[in-house]
N, C-alpha and C. Protein backbone atom coordinates (compact mmCIF):
# COMPACT_ATOMS: atom_id res chain seq x y z
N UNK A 1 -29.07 -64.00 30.08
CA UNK A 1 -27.74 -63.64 29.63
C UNK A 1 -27.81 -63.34 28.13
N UNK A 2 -27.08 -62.37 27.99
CA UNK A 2 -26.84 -61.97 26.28
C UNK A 2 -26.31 -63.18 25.38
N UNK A 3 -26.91 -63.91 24.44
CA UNK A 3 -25.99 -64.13 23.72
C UNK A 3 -24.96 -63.50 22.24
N UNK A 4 -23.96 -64.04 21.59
CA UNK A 4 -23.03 -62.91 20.95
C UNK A 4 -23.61 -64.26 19.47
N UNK A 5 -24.24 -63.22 18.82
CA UNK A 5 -24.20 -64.09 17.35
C UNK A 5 -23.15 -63.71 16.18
N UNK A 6 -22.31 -64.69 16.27
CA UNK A 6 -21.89 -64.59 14.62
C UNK A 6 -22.47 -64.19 13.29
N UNK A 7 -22.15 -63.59 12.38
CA UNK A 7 -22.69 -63.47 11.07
C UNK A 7 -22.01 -63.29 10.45
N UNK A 8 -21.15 -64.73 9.46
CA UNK A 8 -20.20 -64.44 8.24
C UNK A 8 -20.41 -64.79 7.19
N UNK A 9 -19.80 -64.13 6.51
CA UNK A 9 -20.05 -64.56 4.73
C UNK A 9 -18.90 -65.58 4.65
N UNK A 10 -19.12 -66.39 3.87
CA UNK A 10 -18.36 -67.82 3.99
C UNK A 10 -18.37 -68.42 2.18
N UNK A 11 -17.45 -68.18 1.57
CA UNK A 11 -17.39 -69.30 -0.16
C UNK A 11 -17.29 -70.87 0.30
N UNK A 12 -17.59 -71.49 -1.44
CA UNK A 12 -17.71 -72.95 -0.85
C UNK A 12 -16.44 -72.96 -0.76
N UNK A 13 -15.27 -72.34 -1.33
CA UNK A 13 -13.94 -72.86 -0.87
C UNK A 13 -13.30 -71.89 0.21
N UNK A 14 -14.07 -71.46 1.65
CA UNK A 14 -13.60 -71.14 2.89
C UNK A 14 -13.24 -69.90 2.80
N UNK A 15 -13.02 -69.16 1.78
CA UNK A 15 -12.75 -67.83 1.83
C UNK A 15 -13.90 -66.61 2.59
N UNK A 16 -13.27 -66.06 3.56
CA UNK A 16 -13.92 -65.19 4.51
C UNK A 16 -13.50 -63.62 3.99
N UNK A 17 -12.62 -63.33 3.49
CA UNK A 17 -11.73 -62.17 3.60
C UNK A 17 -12.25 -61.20 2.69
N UNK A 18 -12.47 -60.28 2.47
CA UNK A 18 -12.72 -58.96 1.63
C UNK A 18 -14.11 -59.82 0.64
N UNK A 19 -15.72 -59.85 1.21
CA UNK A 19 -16.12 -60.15 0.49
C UNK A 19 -16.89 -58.73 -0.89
N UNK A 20 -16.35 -57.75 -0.12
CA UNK A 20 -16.76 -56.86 -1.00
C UNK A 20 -15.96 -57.04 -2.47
N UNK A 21 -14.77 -57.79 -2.31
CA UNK A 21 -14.71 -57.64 -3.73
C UNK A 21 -14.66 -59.29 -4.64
N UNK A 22 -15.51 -59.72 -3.92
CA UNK A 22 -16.20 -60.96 -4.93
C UNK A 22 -16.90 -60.79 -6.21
N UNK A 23 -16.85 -62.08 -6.81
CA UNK A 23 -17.36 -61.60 -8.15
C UNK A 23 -18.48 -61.06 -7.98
N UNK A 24 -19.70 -61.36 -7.23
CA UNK A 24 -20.90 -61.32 -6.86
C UNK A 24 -21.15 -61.74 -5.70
N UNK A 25 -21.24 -60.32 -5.11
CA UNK A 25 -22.28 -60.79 -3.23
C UNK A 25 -23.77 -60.51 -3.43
N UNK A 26 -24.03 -61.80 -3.95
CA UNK A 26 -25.36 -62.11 -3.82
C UNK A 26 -26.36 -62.34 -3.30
N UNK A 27 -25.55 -62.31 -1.66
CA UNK A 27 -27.17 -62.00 -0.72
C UNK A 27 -27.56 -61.16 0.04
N UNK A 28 -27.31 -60.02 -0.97
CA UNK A 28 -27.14 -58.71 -0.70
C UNK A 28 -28.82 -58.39 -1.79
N UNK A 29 -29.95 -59.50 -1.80
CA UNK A 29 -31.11 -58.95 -2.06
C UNK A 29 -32.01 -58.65 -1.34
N UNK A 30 -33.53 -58.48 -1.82
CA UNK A 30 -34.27 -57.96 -0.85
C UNK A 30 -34.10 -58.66 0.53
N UNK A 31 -34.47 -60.27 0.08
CA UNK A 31 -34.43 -61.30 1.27
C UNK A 31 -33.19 -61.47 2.22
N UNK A 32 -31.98 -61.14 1.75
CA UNK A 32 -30.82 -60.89 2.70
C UNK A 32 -30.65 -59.96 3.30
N UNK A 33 -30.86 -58.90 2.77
CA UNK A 33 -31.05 -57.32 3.42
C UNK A 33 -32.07 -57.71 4.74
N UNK A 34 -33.49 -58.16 4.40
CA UNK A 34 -33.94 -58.53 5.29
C UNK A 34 -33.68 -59.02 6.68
N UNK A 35 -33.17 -60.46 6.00
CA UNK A 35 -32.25 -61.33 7.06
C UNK A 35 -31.22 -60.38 8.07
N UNK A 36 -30.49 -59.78 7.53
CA UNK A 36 -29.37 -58.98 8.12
C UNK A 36 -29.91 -57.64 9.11
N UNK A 37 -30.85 -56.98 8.18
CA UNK A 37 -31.40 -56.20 9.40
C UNK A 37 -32.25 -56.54 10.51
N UNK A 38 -33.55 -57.37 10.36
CA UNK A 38 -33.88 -58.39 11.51
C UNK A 38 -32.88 -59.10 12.45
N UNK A 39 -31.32 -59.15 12.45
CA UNK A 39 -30.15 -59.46 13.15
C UNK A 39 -29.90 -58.76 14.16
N UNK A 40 -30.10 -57.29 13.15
CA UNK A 40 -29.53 -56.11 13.73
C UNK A 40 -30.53 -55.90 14.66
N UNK A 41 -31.98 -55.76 14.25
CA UNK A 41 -32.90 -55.09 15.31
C UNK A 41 -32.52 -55.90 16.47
N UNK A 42 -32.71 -56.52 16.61
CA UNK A 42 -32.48 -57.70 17.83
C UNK A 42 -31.14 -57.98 18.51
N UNK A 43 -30.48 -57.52 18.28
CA UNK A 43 -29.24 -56.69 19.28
C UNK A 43 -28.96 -55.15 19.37
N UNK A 44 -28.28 -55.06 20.59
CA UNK A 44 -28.28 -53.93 20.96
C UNK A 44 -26.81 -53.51 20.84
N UNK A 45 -25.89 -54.10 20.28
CA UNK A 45 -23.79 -53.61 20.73
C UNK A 45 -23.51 -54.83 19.14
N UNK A 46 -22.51 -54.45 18.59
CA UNK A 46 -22.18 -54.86 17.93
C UNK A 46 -20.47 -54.98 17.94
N UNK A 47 -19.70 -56.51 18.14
CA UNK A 47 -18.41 -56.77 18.14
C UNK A 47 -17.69 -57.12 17.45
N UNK A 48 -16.37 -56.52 17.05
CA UNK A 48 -15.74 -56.48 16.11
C UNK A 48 -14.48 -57.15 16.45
N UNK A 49 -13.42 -57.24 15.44
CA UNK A 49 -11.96 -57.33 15.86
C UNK A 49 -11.05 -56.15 14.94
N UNK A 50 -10.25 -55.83 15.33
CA UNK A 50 -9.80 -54.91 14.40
C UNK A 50 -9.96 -54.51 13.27
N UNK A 51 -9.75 -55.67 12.41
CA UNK A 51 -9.74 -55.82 10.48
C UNK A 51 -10.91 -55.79 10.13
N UNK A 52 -11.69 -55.80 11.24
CA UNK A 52 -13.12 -55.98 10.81
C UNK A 52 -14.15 -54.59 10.80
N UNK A 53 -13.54 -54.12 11.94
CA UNK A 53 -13.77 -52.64 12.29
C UNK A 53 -13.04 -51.53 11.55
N UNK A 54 -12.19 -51.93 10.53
CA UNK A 54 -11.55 -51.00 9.72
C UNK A 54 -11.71 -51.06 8.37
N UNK A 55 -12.95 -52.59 8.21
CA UNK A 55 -13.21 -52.74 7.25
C UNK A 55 -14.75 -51.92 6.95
N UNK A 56 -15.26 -52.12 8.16
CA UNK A 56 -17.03 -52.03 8.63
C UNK A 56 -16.57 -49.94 8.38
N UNK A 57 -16.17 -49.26 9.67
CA UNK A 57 -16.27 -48.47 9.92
C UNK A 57 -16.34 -47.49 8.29
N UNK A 58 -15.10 -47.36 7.66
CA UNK A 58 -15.23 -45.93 6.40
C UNK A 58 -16.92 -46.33 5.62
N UNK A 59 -16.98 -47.59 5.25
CA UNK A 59 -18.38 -47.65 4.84
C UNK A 59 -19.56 -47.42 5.42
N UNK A 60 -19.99 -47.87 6.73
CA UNK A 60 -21.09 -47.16 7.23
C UNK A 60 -21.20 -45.91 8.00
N UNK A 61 -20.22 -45.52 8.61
CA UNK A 61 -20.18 -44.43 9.14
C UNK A 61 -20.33 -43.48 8.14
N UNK A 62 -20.03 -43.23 6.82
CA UNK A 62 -20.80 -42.14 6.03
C UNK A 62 -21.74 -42.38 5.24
N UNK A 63 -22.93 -43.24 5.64
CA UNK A 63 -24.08 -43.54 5.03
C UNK A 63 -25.47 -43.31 5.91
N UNK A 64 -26.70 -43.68 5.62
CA UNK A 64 -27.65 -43.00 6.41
C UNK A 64 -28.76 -43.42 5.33
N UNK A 65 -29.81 -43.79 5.87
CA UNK A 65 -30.92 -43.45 5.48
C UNK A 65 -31.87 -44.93 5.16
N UNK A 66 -31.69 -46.38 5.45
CA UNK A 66 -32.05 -47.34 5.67
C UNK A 66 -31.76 -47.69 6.86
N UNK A 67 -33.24 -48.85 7.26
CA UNK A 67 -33.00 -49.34 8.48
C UNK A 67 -31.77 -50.24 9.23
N UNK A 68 -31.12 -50.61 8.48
CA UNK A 68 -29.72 -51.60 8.57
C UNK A 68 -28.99 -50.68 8.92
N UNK A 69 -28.46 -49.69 7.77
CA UNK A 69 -27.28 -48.48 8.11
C UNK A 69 -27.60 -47.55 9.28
N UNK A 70 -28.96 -47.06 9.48
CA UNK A 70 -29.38 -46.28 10.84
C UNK A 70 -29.34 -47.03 11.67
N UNK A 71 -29.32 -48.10 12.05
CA UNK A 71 -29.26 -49.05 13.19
C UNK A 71 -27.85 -49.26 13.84
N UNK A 72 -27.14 -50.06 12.68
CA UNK A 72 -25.68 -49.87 13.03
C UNK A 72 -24.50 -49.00 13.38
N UNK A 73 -25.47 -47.52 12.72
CA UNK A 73 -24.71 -46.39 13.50
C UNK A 73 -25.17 -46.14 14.60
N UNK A 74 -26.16 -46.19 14.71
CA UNK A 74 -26.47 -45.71 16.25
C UNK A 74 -26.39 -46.67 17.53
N UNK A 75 -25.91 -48.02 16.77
CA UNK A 75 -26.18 -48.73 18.23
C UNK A 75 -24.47 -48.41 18.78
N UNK A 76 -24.19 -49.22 19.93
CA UNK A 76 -22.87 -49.80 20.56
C UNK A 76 -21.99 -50.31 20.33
N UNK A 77 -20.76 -50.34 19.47
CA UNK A 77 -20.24 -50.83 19.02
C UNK A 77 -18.63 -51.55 20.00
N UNK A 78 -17.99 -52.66 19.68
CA UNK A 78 -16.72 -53.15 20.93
C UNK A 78 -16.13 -53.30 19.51
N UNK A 79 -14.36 -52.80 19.90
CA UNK A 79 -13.71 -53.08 18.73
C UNK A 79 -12.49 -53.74 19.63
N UNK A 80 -11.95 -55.03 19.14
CA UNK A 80 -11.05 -55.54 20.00
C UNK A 80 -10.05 -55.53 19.29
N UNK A 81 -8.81 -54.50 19.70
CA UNK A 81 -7.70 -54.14 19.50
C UNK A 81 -6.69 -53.57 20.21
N UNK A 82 -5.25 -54.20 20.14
CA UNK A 82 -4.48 -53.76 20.93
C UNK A 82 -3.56 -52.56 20.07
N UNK A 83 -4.08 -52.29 19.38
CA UNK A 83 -3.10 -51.45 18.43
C UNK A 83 -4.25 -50.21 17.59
N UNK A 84 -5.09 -50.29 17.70
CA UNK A 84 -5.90 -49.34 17.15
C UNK A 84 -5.77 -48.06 18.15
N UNK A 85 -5.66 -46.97 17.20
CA UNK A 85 -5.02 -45.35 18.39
C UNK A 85 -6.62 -44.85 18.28
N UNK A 86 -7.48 -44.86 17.19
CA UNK A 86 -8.12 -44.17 17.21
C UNK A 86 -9.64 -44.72 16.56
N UNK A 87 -10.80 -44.46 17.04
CA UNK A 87 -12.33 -44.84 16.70
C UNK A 87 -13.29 -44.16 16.57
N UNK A 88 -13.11 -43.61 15.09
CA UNK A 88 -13.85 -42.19 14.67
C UNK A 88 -15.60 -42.72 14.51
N UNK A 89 -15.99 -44.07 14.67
CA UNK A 89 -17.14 -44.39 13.91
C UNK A 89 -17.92 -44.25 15.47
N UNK A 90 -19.19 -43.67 15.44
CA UNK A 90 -19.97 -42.94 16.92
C UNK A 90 -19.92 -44.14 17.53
N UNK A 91 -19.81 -44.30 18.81
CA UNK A 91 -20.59 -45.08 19.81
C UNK A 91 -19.58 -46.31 19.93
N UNK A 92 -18.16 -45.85 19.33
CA UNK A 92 -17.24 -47.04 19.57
C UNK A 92 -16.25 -47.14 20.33
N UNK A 93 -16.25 -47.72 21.43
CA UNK A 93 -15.29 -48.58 22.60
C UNK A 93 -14.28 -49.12 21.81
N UNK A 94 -13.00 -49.30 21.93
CA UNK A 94 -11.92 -50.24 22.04
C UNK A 94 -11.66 -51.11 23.16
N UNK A 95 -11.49 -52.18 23.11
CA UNK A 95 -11.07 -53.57 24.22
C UNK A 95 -9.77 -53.65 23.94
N UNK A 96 -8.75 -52.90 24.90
CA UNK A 96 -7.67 -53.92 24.89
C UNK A 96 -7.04 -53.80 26.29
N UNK A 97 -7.40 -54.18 26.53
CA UNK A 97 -7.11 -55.54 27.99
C UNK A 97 -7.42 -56.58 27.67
N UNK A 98 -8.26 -57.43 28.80
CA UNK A 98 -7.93 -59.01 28.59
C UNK A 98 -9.77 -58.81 27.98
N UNK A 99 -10.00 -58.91 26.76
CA UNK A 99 -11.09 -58.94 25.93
C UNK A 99 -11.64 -60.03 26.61
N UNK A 100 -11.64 -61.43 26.46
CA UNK A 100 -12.32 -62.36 27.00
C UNK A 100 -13.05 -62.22 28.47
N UNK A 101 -12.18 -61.47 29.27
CA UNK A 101 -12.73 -61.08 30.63
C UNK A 101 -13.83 -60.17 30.32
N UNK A 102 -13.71 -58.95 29.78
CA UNK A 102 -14.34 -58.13 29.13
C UNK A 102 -15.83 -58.74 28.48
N UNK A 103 -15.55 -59.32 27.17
CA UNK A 103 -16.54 -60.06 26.70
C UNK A 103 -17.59 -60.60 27.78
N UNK A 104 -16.97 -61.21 28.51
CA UNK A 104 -17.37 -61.70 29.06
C UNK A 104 -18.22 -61.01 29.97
N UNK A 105 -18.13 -60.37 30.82
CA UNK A 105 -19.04 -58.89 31.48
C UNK A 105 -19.96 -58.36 30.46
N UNK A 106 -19.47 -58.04 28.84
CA UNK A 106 -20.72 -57.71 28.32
C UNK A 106 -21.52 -58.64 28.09
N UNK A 107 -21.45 -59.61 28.55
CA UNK A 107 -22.31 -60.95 27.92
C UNK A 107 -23.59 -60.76 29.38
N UNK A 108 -23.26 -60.57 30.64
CA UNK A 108 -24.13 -60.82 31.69
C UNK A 108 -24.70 -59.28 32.07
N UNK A 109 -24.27 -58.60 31.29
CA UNK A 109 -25.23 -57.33 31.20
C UNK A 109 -26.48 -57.12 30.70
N UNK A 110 -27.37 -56.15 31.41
CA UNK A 110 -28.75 -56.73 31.23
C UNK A 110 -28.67 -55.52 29.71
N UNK A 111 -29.36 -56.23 28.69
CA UNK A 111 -29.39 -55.80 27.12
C UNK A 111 -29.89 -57.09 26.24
N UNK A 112 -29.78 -56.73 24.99
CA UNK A 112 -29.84 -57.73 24.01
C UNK A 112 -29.09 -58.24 23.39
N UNK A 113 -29.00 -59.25 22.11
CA UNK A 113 -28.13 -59.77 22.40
C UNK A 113 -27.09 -58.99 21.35
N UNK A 114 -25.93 -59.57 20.94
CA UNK A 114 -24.99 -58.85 20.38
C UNK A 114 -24.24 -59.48 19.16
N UNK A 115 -23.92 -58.88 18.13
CA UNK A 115 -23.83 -59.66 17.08
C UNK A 115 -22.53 -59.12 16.50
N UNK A 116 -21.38 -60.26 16.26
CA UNK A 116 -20.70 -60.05 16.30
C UNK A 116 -20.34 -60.63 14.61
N UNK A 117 -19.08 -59.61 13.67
CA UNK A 117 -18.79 -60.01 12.30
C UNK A 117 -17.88 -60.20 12.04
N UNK A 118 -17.28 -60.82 10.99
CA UNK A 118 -16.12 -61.01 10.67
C UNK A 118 -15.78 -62.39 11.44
N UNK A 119 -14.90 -63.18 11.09
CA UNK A 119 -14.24 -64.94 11.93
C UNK A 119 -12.67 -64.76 11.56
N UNK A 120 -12.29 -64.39 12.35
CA UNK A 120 -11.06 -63.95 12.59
C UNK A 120 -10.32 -64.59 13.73
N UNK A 121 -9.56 -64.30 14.23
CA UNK A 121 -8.57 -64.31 15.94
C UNK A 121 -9.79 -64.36 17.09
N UNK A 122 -10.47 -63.01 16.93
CA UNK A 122 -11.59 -62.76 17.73
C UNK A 122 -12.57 -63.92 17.97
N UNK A 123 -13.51 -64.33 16.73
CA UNK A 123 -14.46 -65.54 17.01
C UNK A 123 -13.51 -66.71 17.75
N UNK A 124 -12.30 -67.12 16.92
CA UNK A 124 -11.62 -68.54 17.58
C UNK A 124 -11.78 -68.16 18.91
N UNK A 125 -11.58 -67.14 19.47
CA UNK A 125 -11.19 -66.80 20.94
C UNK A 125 -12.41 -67.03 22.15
N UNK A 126 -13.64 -66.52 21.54
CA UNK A 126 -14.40 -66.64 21.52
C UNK A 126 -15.40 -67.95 21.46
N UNK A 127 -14.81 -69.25 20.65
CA UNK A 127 -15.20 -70.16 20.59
C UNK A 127 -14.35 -71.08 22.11
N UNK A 128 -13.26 -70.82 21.43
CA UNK A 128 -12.37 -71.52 22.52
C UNK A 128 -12.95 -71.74 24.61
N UNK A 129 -13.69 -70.23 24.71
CA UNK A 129 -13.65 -69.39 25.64
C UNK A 129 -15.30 -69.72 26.14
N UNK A 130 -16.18 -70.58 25.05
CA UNK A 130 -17.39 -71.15 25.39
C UNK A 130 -18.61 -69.67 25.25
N UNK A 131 -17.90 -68.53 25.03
CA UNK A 131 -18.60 -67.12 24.63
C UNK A 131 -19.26 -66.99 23.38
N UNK A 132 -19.02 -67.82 22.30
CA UNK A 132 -19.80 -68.07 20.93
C UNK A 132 -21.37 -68.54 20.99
N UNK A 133 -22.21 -67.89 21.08
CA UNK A 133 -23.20 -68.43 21.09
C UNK A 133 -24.26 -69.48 19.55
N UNK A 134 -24.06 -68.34 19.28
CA UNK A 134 -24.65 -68.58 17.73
C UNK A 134 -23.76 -68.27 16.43
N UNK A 135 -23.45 -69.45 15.53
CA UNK A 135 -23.19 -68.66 13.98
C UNK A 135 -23.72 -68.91 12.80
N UNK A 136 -23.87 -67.95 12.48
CA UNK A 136 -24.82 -67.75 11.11
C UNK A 136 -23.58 -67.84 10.05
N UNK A 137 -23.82 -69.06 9.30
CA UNK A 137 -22.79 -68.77 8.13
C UNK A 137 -23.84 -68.72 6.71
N UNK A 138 -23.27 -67.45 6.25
CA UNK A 138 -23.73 -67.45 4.71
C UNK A 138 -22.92 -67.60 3.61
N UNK A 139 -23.15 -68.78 3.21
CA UNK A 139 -22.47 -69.72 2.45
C UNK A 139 -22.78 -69.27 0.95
N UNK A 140 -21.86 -69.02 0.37
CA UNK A 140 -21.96 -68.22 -1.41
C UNK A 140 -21.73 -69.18 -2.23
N UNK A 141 -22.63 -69.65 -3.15
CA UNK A 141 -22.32 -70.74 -4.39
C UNK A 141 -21.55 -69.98 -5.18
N UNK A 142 -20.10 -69.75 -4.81
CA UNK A 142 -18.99 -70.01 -5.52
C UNK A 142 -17.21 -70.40 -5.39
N UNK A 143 -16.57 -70.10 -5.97
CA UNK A 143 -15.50 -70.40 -5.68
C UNK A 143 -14.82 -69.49 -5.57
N UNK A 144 -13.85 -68.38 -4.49
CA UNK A 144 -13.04 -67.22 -4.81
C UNK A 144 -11.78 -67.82 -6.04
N UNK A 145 -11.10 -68.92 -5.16
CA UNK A 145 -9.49 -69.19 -5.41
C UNK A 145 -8.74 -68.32 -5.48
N UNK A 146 -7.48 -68.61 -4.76
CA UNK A 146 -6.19 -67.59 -4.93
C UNK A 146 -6.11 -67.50 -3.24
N UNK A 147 -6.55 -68.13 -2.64
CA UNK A 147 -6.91 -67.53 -0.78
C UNK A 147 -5.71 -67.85 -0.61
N UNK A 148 -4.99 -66.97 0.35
CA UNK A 148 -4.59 -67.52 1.55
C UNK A 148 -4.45 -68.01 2.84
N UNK A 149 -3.81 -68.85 3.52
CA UNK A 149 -4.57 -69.35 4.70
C UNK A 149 -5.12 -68.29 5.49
N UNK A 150 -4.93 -67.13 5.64
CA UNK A 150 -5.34 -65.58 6.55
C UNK A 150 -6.92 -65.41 5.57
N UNK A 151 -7.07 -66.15 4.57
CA UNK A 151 -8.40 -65.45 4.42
C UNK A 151 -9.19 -66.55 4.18
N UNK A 152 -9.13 -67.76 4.64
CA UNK A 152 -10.01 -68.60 4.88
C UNK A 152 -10.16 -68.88 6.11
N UNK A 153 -12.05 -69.67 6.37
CA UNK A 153 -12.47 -69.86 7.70
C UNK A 153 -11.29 -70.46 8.44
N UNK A 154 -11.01 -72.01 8.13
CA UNK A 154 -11.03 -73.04 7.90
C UNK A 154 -9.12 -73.41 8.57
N UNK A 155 -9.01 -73.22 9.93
CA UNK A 155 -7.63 -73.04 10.86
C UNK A 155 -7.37 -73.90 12.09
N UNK A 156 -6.76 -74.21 12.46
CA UNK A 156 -6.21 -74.93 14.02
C UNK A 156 -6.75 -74.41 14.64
N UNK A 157 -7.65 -75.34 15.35
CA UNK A 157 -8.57 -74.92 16.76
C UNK A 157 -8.68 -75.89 17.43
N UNK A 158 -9.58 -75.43 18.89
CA UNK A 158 -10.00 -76.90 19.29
C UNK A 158 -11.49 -77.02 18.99
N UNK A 159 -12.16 -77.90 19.33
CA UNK A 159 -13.10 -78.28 19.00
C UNK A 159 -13.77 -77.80 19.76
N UNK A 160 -15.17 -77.36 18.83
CA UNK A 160 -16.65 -76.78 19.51
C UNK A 160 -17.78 -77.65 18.82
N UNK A 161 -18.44 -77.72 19.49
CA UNK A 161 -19.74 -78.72 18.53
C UNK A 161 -20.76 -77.51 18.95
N UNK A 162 -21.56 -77.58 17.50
CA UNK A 162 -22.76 -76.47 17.42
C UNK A 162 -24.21 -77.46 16.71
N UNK A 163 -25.19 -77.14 16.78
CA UNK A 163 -26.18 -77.91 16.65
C UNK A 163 -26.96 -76.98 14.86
N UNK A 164 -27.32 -77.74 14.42
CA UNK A 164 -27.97 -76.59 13.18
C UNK A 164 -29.66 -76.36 13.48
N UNK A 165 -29.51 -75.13 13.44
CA UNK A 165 -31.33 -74.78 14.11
C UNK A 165 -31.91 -74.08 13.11
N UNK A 166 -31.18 -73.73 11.78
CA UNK A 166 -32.09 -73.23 10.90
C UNK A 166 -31.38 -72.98 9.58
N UNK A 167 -32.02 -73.13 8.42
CA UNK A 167 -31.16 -72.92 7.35
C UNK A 167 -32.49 -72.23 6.54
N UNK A 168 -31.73 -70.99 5.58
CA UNK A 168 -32.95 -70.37 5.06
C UNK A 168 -31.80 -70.30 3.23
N UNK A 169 -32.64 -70.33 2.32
CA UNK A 169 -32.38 -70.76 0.89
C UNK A 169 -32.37 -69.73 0.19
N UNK A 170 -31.83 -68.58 0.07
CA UNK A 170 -32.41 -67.41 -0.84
C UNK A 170 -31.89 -68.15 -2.01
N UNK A 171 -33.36 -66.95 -3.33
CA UNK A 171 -32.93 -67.42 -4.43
C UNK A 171 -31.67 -67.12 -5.29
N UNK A 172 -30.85 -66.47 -4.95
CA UNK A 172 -29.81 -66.30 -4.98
C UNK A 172 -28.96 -67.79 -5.47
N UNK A 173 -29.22 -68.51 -4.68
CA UNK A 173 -28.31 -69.78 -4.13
C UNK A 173 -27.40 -69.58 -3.07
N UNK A 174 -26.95 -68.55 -2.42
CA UNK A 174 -26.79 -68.53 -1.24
C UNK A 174 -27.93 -69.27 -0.37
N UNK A 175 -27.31 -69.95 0.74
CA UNK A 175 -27.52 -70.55 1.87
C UNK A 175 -27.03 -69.82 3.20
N UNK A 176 -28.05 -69.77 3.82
CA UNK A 176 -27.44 -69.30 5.93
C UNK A 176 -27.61 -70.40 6.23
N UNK A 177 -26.87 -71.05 6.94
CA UNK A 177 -26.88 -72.27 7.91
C UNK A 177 -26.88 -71.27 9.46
N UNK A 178 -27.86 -71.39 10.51
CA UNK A 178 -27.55 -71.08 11.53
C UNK A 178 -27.54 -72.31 12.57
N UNK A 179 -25.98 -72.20 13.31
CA UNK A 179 -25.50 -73.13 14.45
C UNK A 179 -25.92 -72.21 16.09
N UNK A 180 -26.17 -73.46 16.09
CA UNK A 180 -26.19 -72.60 17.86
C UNK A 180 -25.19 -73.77 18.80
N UNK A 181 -24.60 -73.12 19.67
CA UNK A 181 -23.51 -73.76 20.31
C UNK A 181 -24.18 -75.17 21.18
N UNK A 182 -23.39 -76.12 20.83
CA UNK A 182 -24.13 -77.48 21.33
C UNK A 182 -24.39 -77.70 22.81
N UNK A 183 -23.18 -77.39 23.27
CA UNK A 183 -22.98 -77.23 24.85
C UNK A 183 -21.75 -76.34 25.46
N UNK A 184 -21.95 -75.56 26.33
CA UNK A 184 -20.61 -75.11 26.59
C UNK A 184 -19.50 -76.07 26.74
N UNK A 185 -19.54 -77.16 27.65
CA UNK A 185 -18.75 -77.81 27.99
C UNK A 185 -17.89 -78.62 26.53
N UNK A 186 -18.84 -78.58 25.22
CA UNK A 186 -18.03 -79.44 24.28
C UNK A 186 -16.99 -78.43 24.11
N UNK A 187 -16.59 -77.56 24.34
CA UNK A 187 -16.02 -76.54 24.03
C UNK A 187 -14.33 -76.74 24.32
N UNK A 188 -13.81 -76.73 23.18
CA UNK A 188 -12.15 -77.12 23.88
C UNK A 188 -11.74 -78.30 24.30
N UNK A 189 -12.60 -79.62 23.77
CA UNK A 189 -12.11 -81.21 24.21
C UNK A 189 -11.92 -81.96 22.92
């Protein structure tokens, strides 16, 4: 079965939201570039949620010419929205029906696995739903401030327990912590 990996950028004070305009996205060096495209090779569909896909799409869709940006255009992309009219970026599906059902079918399709961005509506749903497989949080040594609750991780859920299977240190001072889901069943108790 496919699993769906997370990959978010995460401050120490929970802020998820527009990291392009941080003071400094710093693991955006050789060794993160790395990290991020080795993600990419190794899935085949990439899942979005709306805000995320409208954030992703004007930027890579007119770029070209590294292995990260050629990858992500050309692979598969799921954008889960009930309100999006239109998906100019190649190779992109909209989900709106019952996504979780959905998700769920792309999960037992024979492929690789699928990596999904942004922690939004979508991941909770996703967690809730025992469909979260893996998340990669990349954790930024700093502070945004000014968040609002819409742009931090950090919201009413139920509980998922995830296990930590790897943490890598760039010199940056960014940190990836990668979780992998503990058990389905902790999922929602």
């Amino acid at each position: 079965m496919r699993k769906i990996i997370n990959s978010t950028y995460i401050t120490l004070d929970g802020v998820i939201q527009n990291p392009q305009d941080w003071p400094a996205l710093s693991s955006l060096t050789d060794d993160g570039q790395t990290i991020q495209t080795e993600l990419i090779q190794g899935c085949d569909a990439v899942l979005m949620g709306r805000h995320t896909y409208e954030a992703f799409a004007p930027v890579w869709m007119g770029r070209s010419g590294d292995p990260y940006t050629d990858r992500i255009n050309a692979m598969t992309k799921y954008v889960v929205s009930t309100t999006l009219e239109d998906t100019p970026w190649e190779n992109t599906t909209a989900i709106d029906g019952d996504a979780i059902d959905t998700i769920r079918q792309l999960k037992l399709q024979p492929g690789a696995d699928i990596v999904q961005y942004g922690f939004g509506r979508l991941a909770y749903e996703l967690m809730e739903h025992g469909l979260l497989d893996e998340l990669r949080l990349w954790v930024h040594p700093f502070f945004v401030g000014g968040a609002d609750a819409s742009s931090v991780m950090f919201r009413p859920t139920n509980v998922a327990k995830f296990d930590l299977v790897a943490n890598t240190a760039l010199d940056t001072g960014t940190v990836i912590l990668s979780y992998r889901a503990a058990d389905s069943k902790s999922y929602g108790k």
